[in-house]
C-alpha atoms as a PDB file:
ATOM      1  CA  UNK A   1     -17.715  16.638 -60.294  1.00  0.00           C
ATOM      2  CA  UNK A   2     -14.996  13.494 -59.648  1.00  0.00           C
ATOM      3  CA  UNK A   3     -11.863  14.631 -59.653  1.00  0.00           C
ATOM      4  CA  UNK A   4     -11.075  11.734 -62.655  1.00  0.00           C
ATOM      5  CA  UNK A   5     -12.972  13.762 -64.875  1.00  0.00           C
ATOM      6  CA  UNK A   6     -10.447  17.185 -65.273  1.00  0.00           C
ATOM      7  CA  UNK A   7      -8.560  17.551 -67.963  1.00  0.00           C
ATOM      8  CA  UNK A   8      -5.072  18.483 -66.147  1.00  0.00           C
ATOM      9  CA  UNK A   9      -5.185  15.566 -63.934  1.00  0.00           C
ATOM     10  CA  UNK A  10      -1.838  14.142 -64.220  1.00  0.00           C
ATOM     11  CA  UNK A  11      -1.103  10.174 -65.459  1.00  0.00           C
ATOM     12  CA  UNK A  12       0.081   9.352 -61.337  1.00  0.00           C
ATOM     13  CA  UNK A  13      -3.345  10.093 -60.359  1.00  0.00           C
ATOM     14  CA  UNK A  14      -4.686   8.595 -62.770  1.00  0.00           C
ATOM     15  CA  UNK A  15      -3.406   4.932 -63.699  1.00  0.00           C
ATOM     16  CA  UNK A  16      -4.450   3.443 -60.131  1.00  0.00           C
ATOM     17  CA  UNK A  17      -8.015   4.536 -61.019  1.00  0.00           C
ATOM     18  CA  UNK A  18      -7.142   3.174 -64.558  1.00  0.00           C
ATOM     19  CA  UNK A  19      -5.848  -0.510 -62.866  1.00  0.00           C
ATOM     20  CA  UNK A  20      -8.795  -0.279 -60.839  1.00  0.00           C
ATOM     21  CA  UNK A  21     -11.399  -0.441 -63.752  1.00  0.00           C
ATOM     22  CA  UNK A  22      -9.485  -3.225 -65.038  1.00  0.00           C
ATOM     23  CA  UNK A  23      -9.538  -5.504 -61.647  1.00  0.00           C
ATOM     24  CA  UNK A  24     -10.037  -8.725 -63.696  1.00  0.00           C
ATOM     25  CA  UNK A  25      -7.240 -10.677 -65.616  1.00  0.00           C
ATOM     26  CA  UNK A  26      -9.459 -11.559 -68.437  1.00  0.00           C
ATOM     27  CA  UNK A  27     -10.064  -7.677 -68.893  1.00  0.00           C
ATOM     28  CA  UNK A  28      -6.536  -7.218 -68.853  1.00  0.00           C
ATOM     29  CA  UNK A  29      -6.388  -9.681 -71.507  1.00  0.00           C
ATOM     30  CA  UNK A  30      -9.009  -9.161 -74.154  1.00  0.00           C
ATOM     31  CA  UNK A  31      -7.088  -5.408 -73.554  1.00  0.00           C
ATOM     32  CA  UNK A  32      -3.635  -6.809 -74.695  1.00  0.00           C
ATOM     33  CA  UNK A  33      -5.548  -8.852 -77.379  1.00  0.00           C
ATOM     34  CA  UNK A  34      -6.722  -5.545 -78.528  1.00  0.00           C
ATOM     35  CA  UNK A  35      -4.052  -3.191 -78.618  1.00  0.00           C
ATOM     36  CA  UNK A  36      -1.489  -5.481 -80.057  1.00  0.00           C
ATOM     37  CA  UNK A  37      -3.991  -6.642 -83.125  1.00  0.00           C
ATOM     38  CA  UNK A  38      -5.254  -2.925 -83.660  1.00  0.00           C
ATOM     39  CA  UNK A  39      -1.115  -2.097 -83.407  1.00  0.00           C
ATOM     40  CA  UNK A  40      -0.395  -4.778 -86.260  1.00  0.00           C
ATOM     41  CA  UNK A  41      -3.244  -4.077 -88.362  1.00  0.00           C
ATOM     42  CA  UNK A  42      -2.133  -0.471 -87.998  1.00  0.00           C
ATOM     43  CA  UNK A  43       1.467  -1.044 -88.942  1.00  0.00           C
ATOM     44  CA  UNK A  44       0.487  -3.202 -92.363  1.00  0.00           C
ATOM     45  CA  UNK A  45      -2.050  -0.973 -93.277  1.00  0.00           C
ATOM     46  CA  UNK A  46       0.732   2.036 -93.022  1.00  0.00           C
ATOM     47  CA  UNK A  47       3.174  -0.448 -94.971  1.00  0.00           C
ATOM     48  CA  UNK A  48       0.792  -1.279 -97.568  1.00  0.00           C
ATOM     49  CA  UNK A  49      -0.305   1.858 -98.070  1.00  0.00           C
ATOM     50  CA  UNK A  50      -3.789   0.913 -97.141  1.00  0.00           C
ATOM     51  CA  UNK A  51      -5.302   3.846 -94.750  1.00  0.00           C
ATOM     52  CA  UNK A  52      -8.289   2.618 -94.687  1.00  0.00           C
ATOM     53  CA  UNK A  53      -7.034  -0.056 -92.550  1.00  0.00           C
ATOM     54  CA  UNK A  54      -6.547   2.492 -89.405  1.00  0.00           C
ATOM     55  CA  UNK A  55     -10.120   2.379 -89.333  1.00  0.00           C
ATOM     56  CA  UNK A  56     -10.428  -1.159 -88.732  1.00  0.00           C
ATOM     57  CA  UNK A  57      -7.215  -1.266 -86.266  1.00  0.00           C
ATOM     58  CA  UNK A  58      -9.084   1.151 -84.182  1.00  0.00           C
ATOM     59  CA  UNK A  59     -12.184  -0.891 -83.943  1.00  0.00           C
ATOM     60  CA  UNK A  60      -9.754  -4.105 -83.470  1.00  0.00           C
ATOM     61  CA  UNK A  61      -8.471  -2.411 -80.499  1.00  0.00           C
ATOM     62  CA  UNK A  62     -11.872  -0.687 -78.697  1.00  0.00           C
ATOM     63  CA  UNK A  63     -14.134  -3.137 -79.697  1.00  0.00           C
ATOM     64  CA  UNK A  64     -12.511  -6.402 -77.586  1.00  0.00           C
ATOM     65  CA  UNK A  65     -11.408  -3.630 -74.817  1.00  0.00           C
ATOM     66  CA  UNK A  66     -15.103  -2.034 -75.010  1.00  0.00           C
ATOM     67  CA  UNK A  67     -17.456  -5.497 -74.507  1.00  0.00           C
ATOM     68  CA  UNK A  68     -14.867  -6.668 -71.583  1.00  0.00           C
ATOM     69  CA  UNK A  69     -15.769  -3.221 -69.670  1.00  0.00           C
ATOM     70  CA  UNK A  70     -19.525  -4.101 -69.906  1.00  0.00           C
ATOM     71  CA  UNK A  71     -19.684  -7.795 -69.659  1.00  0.00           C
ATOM     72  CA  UNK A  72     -16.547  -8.756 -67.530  1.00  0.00           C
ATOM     73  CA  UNK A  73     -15.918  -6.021 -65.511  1.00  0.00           C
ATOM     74  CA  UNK A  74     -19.142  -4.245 -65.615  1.00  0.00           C
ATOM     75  CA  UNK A  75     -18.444  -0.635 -65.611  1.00  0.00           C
ATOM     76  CA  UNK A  76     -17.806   2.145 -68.400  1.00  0.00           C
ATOM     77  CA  UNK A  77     -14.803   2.094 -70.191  1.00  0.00           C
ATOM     78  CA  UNK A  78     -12.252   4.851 -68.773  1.00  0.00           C
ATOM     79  CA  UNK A  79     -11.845   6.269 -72.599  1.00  0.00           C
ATOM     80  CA  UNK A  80     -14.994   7.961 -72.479  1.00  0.00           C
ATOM     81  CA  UNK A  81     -13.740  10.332 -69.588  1.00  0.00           C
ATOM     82  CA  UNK A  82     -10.447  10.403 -69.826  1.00  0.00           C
ATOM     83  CA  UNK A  83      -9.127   9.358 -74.027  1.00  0.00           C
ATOM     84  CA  UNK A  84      -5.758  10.517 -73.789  1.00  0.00           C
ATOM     85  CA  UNK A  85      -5.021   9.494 -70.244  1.00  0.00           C
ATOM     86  CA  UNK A  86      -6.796   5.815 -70.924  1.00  0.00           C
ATOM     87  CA  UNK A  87      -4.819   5.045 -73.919  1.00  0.00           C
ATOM     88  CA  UNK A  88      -1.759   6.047 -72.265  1.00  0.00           C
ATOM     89  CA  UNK A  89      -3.181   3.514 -69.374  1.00  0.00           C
ATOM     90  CA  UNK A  90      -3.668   0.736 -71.912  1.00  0.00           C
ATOM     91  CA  UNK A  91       0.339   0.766 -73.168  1.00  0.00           C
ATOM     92  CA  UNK A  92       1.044   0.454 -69.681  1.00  0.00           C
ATOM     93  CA  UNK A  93      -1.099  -2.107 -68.280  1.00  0.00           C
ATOM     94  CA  UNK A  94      -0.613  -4.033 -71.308  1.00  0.00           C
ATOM     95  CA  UNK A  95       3.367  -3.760 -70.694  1.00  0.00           C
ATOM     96  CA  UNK A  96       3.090  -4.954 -67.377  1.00  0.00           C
ATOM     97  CA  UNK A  97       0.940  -7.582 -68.308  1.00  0.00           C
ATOM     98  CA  UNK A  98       3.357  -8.916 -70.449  1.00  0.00           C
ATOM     99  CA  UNK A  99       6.423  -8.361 -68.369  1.00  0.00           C
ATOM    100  CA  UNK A 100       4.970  -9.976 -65.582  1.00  0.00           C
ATOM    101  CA  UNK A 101       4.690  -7.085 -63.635  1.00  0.00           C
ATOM    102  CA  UNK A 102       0.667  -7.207 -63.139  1.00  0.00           C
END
């Protein structure tokens, strides 16, 4: 069994294995493009007491991040083996996207 799929691997071992699966800038991007819509729709749905609009912040967010895994990058999505540590991964990469750090 990889070693990426354990439970108590730690977020050091993980993130290179993270940037790796996200080798291409335009991944990185429809990423950022996800999280910070799904963030925003989040946030007004929570001010306008709308809940049902976490539903459609969370497809904002996996949906763009989802189709760049399998027709930019072609591979699977780090989420499905690893949830906590890939969104985690996602602040992250998106930060250093943004900061000019990646």
């Amino acid at each position: 069994m990889p070693r990426e799929t354990f439970l108590w691997m730690t977020f050091e071992e993980f993130f290179p294995t993270y940037l790796a699966a996200h080798s291409k800038r335009s991944t990185r991007i429809f990423h950022a493009c996800g999280l910070l819509g799904a963030l925003a729709i989040g946030l007004y749905g929570l001010v306008t007491l709308k809940p049902w609009l976490l539903l459609v912040a969370l497809a904002a967010g996996y949906l763009p991040a989802w189709c760049s895994h399998w027709f930019i990058e072609r591979n699977t999505p780090k989420t499905f083996g690893q949830p906590l540590l890939s969104f985690r991964g996602d602040f992250l990469m998106v930060w250093m996207l943004l900061t000019g750090k990646l």
